[in-house]
PDB file of N, CA and C in Angstrom:
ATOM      1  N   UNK A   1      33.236 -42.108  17.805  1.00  0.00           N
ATOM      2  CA  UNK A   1      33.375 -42.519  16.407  1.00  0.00           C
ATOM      3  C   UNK A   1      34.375 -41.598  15.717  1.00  0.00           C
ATOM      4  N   UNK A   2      35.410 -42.426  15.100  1.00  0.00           N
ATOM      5  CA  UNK A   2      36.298 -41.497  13.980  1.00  0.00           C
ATOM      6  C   UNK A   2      35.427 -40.240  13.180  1.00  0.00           C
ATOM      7  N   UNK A   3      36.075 -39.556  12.885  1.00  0.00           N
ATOM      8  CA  UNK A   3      35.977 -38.623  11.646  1.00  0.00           C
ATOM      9  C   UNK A   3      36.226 -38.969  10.224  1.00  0.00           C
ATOM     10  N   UNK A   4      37.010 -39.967  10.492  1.00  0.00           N
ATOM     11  CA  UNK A   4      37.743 -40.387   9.308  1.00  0.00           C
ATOM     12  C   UNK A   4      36.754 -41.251   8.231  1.00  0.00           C
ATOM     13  N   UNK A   5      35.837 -42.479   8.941  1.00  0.00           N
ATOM     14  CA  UNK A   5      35.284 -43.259   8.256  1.00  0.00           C
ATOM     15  C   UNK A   5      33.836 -42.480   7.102  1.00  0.00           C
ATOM     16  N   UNK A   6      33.568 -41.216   8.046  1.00  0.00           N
ATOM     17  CA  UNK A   6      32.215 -40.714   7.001  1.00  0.00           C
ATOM     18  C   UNK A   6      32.960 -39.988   6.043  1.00  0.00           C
ATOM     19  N   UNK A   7      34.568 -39.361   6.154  1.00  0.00           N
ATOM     20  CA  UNK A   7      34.878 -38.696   4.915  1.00  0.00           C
ATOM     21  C   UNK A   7      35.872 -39.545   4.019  1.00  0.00           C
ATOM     22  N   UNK A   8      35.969 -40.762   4.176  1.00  0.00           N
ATOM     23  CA  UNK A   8      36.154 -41.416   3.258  1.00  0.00           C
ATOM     24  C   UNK A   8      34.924 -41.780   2.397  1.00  0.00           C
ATOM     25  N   UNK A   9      34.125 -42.159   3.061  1.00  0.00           N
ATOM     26  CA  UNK A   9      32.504 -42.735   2.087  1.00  0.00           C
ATOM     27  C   UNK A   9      32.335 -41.444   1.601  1.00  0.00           C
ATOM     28  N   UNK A  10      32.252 -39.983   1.856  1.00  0.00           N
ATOM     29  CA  UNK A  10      31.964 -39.117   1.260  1.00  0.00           C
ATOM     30  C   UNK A  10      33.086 -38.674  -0.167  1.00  0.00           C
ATOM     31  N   UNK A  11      33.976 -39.073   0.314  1.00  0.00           N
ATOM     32  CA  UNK A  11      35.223 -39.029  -0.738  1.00  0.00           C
ATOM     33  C   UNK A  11      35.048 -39.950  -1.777  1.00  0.00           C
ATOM     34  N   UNK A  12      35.094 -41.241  -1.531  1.00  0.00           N
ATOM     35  CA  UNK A  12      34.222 -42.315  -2.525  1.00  0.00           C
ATOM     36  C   UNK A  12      33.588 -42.166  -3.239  1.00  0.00           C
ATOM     37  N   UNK A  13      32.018 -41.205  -2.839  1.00  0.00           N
ATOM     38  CA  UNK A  13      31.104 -41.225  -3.227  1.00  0.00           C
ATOM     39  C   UNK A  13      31.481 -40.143  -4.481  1.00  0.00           C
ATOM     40  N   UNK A  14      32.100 -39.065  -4.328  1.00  0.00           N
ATOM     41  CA  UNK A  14      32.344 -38.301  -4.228  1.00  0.00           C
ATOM     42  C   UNK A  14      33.075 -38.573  -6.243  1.00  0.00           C
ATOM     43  N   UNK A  15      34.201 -39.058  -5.731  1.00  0.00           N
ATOM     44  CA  UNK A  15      34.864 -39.526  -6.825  1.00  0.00           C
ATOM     45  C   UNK A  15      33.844 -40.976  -8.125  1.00  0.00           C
ATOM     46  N   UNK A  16      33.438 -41.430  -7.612  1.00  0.00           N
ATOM     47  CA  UNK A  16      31.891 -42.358  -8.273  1.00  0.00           C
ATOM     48  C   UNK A  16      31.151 -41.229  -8.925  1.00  0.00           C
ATOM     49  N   UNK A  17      30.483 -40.211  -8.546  1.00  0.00           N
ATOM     50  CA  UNK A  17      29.807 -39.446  -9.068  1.00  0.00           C
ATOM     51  C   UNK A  17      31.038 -38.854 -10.602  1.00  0.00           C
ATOM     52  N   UNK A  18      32.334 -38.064  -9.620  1.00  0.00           N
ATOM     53  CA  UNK A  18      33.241 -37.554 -10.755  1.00  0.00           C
ATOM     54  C   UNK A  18      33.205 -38.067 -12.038  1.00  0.00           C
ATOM     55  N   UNK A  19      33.997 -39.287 -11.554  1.00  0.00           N
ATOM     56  CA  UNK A  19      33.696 -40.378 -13.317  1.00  0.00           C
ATOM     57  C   UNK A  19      32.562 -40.447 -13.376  1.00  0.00           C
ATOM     58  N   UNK A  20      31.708 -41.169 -13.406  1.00  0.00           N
ATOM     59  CA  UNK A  20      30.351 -41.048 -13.993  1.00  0.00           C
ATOM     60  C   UNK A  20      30.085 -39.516 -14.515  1.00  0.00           C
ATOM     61  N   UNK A  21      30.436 -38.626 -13.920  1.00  0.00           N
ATOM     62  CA  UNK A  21      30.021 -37.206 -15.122  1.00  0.00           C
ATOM     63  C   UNK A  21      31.042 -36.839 -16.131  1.00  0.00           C
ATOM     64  N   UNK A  22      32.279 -37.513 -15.800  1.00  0.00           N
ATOM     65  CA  UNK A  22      33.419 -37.366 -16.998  1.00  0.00           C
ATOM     66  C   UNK A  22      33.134 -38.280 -18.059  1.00  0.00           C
ATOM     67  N   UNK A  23      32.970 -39.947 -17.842  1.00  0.00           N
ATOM     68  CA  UNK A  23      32.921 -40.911 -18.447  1.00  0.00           C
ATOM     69  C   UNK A  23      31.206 -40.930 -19.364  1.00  0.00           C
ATOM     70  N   UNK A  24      30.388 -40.535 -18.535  1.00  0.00           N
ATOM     71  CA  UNK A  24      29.166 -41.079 -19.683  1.00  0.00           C
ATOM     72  C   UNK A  24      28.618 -39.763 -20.871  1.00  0.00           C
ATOM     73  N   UNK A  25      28.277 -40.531 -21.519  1.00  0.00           N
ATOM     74  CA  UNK A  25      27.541 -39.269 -22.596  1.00  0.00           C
ATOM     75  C   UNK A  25      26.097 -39.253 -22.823  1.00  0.00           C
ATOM     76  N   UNK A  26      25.517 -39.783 -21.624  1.00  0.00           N
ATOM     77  CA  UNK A  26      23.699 -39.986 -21.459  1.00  0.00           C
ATOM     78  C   UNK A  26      23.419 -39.324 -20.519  1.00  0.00           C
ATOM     79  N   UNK A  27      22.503 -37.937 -21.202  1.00  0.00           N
ATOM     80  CA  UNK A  27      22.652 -37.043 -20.187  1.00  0.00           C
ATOM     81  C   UNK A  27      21.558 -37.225 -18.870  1.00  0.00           C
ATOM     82  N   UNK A  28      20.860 -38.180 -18.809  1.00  0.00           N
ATOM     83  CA  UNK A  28      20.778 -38.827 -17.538  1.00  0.00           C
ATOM     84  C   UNK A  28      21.554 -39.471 -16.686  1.00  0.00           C
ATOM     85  N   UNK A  29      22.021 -40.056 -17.045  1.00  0.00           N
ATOM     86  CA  UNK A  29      23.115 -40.677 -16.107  1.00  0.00           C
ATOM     87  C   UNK A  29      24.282 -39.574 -15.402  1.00  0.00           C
ATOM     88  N   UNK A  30      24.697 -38.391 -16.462  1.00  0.00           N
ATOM     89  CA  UNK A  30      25.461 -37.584 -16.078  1.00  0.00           C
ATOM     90  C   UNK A  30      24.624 -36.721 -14.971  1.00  0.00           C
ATOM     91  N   UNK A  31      23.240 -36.453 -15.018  1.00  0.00           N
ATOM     92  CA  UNK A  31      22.493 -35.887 -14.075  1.00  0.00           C
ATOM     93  C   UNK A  31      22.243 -36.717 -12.777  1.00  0.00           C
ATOM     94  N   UNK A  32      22.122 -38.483 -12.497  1.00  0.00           N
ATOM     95  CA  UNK A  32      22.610 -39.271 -11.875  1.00  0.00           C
ATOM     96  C   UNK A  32      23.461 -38.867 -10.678  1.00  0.00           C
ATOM     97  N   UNK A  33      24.588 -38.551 -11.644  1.00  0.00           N
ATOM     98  CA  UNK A  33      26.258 -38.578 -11.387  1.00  0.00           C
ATOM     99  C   UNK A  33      25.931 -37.433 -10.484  1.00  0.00           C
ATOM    100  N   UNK A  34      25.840 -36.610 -11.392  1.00  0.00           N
ATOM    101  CA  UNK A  34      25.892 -35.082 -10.570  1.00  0.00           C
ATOM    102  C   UNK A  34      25.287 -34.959  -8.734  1.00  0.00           C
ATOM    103  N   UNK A  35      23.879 -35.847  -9.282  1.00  0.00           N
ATOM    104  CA  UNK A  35      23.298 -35.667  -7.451  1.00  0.00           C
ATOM    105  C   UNK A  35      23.973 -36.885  -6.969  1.00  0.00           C
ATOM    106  N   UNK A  36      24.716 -38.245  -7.362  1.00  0.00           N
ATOM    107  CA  UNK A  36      25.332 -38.109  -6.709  1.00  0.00           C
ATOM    108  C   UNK A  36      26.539 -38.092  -6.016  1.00  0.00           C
ATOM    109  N   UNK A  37      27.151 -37.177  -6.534  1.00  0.00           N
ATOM    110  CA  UNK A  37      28.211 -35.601  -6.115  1.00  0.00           C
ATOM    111  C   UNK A  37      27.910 -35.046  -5.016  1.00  0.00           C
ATOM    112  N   UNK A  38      26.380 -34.351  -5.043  1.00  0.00           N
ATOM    113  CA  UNK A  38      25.732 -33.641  -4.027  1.00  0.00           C
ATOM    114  C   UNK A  38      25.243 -34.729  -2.434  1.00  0.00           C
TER     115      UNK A  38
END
């Protein structure tokens, strides 16, 4: 199996979380965001 395909989904994911903690101002959702970042 590539290397490539899990660090794209992790990159994805990755960037989904980003905006969502730049873009919302509900600080649940930004806590959301954050885990998932992690």
């Amino acid at each position: 199996m590539h290397l490539v395909y899990p660090l794209v989904l992790a990159v994805l994911l990755f960037c989904v979380g980003l905006y969502g903690v730049l873009a919302r101002r509900n600080a649940i959702l930004v806590l959301m965001s954050v885990e998932l970042m992690l």
